[in-house]
C-alpha atoms as a PDB file:
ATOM      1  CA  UNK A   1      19.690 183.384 127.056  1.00  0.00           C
ATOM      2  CA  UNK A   2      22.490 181.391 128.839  1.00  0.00           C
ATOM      3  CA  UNK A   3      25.305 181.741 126.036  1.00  0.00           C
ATOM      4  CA  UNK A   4      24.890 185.646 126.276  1.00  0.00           C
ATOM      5  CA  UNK A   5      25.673 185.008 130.222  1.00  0.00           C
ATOM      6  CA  UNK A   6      29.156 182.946 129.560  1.00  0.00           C
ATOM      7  CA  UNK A   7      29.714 185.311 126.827  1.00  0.00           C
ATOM      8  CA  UNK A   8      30.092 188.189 128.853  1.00  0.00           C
ATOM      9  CA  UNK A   9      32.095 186.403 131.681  1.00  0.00           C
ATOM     10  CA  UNK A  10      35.061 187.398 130.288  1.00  0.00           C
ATOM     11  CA  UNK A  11      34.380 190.893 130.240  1.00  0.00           C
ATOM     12  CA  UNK A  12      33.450 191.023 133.923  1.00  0.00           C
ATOM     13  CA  UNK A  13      36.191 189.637 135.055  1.00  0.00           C
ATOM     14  CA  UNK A  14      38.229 192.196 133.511  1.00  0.00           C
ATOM     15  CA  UNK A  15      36.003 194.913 134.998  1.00  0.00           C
ATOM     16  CA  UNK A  16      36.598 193.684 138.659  1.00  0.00           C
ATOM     17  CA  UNK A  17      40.160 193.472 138.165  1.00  0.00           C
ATOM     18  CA  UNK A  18      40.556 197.008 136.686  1.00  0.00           C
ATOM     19  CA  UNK A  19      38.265 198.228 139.582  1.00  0.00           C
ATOM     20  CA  UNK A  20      40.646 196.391 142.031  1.00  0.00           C
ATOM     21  CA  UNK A  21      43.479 198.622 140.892  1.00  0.00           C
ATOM     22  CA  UNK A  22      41.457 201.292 141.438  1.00  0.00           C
ATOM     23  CA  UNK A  23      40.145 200.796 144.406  1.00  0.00           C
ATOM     24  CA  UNK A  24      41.992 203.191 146.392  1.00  0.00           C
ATOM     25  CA  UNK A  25      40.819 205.872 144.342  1.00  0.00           C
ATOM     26  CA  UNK A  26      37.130 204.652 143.419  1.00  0.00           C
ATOM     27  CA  UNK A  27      36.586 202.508 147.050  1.00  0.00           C
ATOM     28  CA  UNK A  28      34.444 200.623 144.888  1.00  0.00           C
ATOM     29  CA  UNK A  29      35.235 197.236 146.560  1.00  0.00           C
ATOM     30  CA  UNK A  30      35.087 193.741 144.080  1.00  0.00           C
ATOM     31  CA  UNK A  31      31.645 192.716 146.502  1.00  0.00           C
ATOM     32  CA  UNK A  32      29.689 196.106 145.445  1.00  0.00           C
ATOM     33  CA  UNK A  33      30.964 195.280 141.948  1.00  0.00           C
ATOM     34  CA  UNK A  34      29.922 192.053 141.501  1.00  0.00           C
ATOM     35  CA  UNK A  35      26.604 192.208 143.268  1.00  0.00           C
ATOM     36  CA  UNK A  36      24.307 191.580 142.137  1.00  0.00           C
ATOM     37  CA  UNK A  37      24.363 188.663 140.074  1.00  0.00           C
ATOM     38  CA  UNK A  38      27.669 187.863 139.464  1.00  0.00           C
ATOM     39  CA  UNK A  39      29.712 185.817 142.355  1.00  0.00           C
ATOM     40  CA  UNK A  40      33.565 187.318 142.840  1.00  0.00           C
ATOM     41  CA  UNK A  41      35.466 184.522 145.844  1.00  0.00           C
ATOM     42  CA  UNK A  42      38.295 183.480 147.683  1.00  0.00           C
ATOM     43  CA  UNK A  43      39.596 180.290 149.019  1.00  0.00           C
ATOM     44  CA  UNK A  44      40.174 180.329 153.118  1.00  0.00           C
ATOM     45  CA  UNK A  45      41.557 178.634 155.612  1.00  0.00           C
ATOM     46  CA  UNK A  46      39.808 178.595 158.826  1.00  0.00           C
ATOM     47  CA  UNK A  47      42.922 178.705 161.119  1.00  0.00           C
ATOM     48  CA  UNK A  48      43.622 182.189 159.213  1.00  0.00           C
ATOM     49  CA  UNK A  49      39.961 183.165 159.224  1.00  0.00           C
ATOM     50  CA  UNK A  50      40.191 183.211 163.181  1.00  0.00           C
ATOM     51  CA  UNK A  51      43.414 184.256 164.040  1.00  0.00           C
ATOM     52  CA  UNK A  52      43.994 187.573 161.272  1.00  0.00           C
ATOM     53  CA  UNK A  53      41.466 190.086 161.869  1.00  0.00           C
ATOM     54  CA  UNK A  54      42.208 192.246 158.480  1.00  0.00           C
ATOM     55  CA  UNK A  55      41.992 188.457 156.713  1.00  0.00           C
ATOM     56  CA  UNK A  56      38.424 188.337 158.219  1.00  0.00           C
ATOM     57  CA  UNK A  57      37.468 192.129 157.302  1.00  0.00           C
ATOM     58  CA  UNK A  58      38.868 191.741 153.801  1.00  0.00           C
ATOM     59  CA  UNK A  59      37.229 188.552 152.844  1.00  0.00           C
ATOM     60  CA  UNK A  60      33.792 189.959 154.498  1.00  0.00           C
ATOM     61  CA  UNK A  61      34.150 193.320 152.437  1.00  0.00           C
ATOM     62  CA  UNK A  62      35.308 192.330 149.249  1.00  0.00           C
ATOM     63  CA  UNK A  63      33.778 188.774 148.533  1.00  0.00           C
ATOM     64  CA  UNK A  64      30.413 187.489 148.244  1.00  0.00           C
ATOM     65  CA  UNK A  65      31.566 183.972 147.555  1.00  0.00           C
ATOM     66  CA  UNK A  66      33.988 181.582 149.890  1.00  0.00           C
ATOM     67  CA  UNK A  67      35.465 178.247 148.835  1.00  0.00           C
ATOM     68  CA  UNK A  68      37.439 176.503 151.153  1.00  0.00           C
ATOM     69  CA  UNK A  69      40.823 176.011 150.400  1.00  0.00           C
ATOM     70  CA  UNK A  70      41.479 172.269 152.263  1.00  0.00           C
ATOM     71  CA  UNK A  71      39.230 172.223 154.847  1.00  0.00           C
ATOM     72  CA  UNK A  72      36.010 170.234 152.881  1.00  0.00           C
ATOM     73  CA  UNK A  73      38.753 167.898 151.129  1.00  0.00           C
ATOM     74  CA  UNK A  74      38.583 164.177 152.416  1.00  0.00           C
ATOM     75  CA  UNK A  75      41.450 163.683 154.221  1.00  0.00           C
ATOM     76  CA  UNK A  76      41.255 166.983 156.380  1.00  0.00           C
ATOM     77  CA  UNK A  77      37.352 165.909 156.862  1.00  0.00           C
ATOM     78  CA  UNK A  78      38.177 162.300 157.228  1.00  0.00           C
ATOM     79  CA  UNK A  79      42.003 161.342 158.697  1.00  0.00           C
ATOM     80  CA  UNK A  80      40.547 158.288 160.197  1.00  0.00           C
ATOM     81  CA  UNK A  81      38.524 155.647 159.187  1.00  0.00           C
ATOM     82  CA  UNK A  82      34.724 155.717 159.697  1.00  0.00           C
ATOM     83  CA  UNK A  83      35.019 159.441 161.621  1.00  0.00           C
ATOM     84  CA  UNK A  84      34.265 162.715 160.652  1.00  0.00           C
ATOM     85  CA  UNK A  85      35.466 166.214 161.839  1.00  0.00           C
ATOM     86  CA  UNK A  86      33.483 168.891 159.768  1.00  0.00           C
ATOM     87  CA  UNK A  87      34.774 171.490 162.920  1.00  0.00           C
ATOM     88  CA  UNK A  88      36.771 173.476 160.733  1.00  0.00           C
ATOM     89  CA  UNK A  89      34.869 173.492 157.700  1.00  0.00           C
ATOM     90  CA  UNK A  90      32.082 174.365 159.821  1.00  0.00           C
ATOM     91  CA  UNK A  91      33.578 177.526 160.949  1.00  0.00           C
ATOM     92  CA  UNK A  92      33.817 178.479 157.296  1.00  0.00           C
ATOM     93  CA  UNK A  93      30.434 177.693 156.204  1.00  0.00           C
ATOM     94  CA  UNK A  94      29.036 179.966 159.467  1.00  0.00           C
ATOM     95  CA  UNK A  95      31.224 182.578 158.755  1.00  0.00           C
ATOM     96  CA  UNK A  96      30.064 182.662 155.342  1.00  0.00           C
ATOM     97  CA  UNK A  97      26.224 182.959 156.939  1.00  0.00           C
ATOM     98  CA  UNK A  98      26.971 185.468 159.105  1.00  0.00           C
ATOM     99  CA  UNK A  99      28.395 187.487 156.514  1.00  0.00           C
ATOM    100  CA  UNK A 100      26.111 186.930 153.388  1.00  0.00           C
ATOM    101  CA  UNK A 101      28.024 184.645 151.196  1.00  0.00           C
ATOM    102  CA  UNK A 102      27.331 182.026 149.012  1.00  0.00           C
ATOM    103  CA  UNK A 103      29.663 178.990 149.899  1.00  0.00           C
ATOM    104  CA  UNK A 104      31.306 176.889 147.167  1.00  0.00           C
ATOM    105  CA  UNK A 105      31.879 172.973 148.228  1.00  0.00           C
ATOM    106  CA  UNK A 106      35.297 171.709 146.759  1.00  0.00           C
ATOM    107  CA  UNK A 107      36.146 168.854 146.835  1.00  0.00           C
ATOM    108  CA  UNK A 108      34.057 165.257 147.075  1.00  0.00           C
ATOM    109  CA  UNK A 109      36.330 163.191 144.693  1.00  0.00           C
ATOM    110  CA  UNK A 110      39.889 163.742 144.017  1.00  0.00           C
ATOM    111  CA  UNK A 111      43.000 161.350 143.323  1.00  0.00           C
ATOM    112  CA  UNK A 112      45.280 163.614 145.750  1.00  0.00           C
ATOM    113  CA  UNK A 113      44.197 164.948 149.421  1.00  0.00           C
ATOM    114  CA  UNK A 114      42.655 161.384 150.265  1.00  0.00           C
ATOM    115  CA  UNK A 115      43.416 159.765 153.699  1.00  0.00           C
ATOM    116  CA  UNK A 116      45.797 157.458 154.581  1.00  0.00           C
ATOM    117  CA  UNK A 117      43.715 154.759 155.398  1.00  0.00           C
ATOM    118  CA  UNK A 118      42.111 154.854 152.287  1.00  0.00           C
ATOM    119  CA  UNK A 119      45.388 154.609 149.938  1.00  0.00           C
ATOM    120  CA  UNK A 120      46.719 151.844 152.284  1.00  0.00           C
ATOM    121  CA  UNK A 121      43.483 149.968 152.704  1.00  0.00           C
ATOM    122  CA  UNK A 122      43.005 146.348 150.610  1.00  0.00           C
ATOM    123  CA  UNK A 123      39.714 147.057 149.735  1.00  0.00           C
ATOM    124  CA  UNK A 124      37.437 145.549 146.682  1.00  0.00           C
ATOM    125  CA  UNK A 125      35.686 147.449 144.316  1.00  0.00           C
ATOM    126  CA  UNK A 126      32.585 146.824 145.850  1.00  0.00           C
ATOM    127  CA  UNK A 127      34.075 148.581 148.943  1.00  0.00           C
ATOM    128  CA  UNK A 128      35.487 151.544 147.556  1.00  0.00           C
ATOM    129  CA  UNK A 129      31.939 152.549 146.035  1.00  0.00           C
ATOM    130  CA  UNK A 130      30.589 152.016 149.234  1.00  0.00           C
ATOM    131  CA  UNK A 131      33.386 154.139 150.576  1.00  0.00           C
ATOM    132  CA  UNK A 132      32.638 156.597 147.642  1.00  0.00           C
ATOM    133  CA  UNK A 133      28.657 156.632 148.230  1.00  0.00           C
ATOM    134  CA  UNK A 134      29.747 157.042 152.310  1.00  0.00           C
ATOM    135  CA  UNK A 135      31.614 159.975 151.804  1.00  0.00           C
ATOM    136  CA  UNK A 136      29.214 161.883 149.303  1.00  0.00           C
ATOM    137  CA  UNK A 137      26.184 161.396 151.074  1.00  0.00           C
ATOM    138  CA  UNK A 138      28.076 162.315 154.653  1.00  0.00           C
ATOM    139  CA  UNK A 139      29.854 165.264 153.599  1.00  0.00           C
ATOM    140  CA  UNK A 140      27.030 166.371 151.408  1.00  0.00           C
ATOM    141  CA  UNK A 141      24.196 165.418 153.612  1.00  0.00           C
ATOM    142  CA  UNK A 142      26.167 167.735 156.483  1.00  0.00           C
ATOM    143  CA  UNK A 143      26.288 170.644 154.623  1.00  0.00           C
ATOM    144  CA  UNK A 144      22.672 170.216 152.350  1.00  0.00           C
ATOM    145  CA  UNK A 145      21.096 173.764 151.677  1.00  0.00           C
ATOM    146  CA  UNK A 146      24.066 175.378 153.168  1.00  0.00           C
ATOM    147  CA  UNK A 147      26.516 174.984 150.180  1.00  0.00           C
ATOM    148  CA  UNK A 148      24.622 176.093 147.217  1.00  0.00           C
ATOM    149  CA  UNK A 149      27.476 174.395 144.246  1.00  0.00           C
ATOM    150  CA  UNK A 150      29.992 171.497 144.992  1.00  0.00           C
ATOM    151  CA  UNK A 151      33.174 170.369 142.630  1.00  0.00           C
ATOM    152  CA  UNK A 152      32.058 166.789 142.942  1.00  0.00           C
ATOM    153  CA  UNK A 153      35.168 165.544 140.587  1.00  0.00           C
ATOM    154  CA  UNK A 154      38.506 167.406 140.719  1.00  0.00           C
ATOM    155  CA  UNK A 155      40.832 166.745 138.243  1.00  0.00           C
ATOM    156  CA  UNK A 156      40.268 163.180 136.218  1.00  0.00           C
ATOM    157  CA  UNK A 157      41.638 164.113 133.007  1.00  0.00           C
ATOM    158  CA  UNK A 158      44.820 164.739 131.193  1.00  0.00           C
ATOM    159  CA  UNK A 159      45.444 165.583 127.807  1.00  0.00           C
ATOM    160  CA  UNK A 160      45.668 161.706 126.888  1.00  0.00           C
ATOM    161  CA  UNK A 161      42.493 160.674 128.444  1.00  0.00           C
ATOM    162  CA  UNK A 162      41.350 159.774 131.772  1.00  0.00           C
ATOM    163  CA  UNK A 163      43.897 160.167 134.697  1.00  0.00           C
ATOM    164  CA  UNK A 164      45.414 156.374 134.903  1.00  0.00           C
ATOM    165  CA  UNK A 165      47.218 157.277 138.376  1.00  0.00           C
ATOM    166  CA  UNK A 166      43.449 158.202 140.584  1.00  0.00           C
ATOM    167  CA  UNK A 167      42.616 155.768 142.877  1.00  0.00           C
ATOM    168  CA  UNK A 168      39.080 156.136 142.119  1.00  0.00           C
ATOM    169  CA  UNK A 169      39.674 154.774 138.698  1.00  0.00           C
ATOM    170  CA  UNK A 170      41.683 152.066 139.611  1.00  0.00           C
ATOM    171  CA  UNK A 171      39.862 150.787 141.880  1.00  0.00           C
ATOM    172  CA  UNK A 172      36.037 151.283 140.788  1.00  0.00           C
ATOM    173  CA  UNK A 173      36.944 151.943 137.068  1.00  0.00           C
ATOM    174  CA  UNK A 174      35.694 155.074 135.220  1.00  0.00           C
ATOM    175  CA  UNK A 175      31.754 154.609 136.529  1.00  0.00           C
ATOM    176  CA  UNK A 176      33.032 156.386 139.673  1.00  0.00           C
ATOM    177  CA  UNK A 177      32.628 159.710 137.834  1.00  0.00           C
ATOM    178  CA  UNK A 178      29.255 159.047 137.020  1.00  0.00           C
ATOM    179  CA  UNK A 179      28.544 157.423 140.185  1.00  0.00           C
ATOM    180  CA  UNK A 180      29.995 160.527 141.893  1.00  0.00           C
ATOM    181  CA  UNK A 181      27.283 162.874 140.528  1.00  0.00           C
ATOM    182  CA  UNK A 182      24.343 160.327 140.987  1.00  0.00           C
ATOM    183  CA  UNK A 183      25.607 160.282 144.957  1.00  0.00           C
ATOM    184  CA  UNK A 184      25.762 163.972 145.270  1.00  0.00           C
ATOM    185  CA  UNK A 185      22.224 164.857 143.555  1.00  0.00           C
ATOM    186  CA  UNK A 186      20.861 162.199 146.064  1.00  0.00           C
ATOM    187  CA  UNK A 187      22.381 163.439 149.059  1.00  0.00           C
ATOM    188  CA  UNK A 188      21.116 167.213 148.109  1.00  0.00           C
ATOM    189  CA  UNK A 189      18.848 167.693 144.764  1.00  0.00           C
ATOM    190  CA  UNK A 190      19.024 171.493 145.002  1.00  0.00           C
ATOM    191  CA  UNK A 191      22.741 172.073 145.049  1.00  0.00           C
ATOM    192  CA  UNK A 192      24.561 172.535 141.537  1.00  0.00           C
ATOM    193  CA  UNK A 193      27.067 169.709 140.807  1.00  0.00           C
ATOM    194  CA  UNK A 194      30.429 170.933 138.844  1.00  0.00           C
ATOM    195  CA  UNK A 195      33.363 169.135 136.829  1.00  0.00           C
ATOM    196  CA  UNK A 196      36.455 171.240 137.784  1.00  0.00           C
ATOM    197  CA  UNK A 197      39.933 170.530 135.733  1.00  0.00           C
ATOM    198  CA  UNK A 198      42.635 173.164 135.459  1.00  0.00           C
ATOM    199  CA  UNK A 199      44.911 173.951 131.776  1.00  0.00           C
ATOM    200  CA  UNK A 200      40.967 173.262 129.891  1.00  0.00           C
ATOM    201  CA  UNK A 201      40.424 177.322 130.062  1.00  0.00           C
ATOM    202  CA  UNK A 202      41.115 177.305 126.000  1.00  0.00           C
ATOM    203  CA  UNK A 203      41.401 175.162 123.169  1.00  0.00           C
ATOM    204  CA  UNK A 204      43.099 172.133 122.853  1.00  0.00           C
ATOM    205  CA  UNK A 205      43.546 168.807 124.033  1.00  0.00           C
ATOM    206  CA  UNK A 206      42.566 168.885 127.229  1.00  0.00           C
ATOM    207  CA  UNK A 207      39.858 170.975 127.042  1.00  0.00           C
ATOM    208  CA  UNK A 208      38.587 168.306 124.276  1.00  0.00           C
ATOM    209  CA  UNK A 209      38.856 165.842 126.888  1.00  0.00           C
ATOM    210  CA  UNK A 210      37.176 167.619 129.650  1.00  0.00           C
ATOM    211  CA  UNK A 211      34.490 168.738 126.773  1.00  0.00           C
ATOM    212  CA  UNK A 212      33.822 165.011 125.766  1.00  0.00           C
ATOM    213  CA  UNK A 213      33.599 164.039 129.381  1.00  0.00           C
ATOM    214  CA  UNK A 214      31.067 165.852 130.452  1.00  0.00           C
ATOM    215  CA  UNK A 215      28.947 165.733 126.926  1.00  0.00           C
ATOM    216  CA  UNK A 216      29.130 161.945 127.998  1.00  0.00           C
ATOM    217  CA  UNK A 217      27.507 162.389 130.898  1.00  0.00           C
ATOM    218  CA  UNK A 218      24.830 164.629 129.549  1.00  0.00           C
ATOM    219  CA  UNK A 219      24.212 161.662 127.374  1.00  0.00           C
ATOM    220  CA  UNK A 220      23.808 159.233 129.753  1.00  0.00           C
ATOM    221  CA  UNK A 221      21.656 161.295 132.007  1.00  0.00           C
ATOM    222  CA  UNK A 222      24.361 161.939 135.022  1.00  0.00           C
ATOM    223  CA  UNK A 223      23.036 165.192 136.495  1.00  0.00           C
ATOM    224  CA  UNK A 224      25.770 167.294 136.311  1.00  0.00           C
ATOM    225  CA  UNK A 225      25.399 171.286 136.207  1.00  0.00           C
ATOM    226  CA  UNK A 226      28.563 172.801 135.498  1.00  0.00           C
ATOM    227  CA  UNK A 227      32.416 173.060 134.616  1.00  0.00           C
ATOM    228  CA  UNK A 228      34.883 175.063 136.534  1.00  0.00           C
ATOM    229  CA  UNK A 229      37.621 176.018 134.532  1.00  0.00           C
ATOM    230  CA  UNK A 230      40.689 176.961 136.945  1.00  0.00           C
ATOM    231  CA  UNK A 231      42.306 179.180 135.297  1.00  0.00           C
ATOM    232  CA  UNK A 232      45.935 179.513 136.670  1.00  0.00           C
ATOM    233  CA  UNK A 233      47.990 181.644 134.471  1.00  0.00           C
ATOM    234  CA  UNK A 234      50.763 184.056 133.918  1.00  0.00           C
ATOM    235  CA  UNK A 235      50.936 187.471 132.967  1.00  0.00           C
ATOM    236  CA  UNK A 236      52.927 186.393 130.144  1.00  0.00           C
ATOM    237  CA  UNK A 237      50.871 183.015 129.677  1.00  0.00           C
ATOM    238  CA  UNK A 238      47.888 182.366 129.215  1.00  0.00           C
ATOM    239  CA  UNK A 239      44.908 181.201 126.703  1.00  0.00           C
ATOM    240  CA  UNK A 240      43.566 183.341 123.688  1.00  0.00           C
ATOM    241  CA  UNK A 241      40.877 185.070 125.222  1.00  0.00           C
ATOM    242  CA  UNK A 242      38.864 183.848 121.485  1.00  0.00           C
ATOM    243  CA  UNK A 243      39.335 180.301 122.582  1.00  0.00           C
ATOM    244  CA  UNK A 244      38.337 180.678 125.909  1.00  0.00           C
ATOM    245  CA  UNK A 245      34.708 182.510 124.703  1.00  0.00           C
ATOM    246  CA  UNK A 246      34.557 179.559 122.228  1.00  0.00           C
ATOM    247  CA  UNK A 247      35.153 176.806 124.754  1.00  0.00           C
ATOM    248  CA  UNK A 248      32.611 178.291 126.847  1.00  0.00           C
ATOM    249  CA  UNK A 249      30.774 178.670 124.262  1.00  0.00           C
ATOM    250  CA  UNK A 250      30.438 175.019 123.528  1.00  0.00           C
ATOM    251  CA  UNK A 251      30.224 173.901 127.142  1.00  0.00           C
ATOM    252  CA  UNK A 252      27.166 176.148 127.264  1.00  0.00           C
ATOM    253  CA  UNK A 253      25.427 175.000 124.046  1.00  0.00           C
ATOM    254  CA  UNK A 254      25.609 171.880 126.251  1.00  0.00           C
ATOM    255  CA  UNK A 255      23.690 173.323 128.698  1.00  0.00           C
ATOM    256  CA  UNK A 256      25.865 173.791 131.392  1.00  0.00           C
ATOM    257  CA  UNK A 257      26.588 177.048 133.757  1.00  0.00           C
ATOM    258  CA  UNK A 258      30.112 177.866 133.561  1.00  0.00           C
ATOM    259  CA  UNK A 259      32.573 179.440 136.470  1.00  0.00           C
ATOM    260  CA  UNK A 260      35.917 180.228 136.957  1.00  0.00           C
ATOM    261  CA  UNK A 261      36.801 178.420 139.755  1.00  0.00           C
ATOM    262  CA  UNK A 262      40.497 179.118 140.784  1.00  0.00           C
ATOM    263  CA  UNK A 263      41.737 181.950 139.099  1.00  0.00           C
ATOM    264  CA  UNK A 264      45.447 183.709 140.184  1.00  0.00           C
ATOM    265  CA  UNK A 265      47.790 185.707 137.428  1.00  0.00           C
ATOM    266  CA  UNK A 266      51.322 184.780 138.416  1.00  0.00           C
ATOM    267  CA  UNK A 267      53.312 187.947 138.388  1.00  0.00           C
ATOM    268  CA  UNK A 268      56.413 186.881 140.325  1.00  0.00           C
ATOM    269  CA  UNK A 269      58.355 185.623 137.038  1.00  0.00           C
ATOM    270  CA  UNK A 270      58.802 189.265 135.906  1.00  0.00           C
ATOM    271  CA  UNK A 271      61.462 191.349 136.122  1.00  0.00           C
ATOM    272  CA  UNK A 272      59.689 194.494 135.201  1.00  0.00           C
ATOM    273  CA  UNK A 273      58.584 196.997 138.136  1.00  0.00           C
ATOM    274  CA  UNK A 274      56.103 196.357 140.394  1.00  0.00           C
ATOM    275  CA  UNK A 275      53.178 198.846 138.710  1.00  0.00           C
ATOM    276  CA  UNK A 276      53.615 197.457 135.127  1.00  0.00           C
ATOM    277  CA  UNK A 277      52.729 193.529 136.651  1.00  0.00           C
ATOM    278  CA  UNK A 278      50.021 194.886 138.510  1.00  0.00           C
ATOM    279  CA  UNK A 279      48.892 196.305 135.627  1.00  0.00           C
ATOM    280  CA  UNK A 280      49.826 193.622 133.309  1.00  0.00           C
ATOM    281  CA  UNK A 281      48.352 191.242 135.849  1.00  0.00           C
ATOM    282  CA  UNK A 282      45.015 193.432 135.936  1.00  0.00           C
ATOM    283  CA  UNK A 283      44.450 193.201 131.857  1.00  0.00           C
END
């Protein structure tokens, strides 16, 4: 049953972070406790990846999941007009192959990270879906059945509604979101398509918003698989963990998978000693 699954997220992320305490004493690494089943990443960089060697052994040990961090966004894939350089996300996705990993696409549509040429360009709104559709099917096309779940929209919402600043909207409308999805299930049916928003981890306002988003594209038929929630917090804030089991909850009575997508505990506000954050940061 899928709402048993979310239910239980929770729990298992507290279960690799207690055994990541104790890993010098169990050497029980986060990989052999996640698998298998249950996906535990990290976001890389590629110029890291190839020059750190204990970056490269870590990631390989104790992940079986690797998002990139800027390498698959569109202005590091796409700096110039009408080219593409996929060499350094590339190196990712192969290193990911090599070492058993699932990869994690993020991101195809964004209102920050885009190219130059595409916020100074004077283009109509028939161009910039033709721009949109371009980059979707190029991006997604290059990497079908190698990255198994893409964060096709990153970010649209606020509290108050949809975010007035993106590009995207401004210059298509809101139909890009929809359009988004409908571009990325046609350039690769088999990957799962996610809505990814950060500060929608409980309940509230924004999490309404991101909620009634994606119920409206359920209703209209956009195929759309998932949410990421991002999850940045502090050890001394952070959601109800109640709210967060009922917003998942709800997203999955929609019938979507759910995934923490981004997740870091800030410890560095703290004045307390370094063992209690860890520990604080661990719980």
């Amino acid at each position: 049953m899928k709402t048993t699954r979310y239910l239980i997220l929770s729990v298992i992320i507290l279960l690799l972070s207690v055994s990541a305490v104790g890993a010098q004493n169990s050497q029980l690494t986060l990989r052999q406790a996640a698998d298998p089943g249950f996906m535990v990443g990290a976001a890389v960089e590629p110029t890291i990846l190839s020059g750190d060697a204990a970056y490269n052994q870590t990631l390989a040990r104790e992940y079986n999941t690797l998002v990139a961090e800027n390498a698959m966004k569109f202005r590091s894939l796409s700096p110039n007009q009408g080219e593409y350089n996929f060499t350094a996300a590339d190196t990712l996705v192969s290193y990911a192959q090599a070492n058993g990993m699932q990869v994690r696409g993020h991101t195809l549509v964004w209102h920050a990270a885009l190219p130059t040429w595409l916020i100074n360009g004077s283009f109509t709104r028939d161009q910039m879906i033709d721009i949109l559709r371009t980059h979707i099917y190029t991006v997604v096309g290059h990497y079908k059945g190698q990255v198994a779940v893409w964060d096709v929209v990153n970010e649209a919402v606020l509290s108050t509604g949809l975010r007035t600043a993106s590009l995207w909207l401004q210059r298509i409308g809101p139909e890009y979101l929809d359009m988004a999805f409908r571009f990325a299930r046609e350039a690769d049916p088999n990957a799962r398509l996610f809505y990814n928003d950060y500060s929608a981890e409980g309940l509230g306002t924004k999490s309404d918003q991101v909620y009634n988003l994606v119920k409206g594209m359920i209703e209209r038929g956009v195929p759309i698989d998932g949410v990421g929630l991002q999850m940045h917090v502090r050890i001394d804030k952070y959601p109800n963990p109640a709210d967060i089991t009922a917003n998942i909850e709800r997203l999955a009575a929609l019938g979507l998978e759910v995934q923490i997508t981004e997740m870091d505990v800030q410890i560095q506000n703290s004045t307390a000693p370094m063992e209690e954050r860890l520990m604080a940061q661990a719980q």
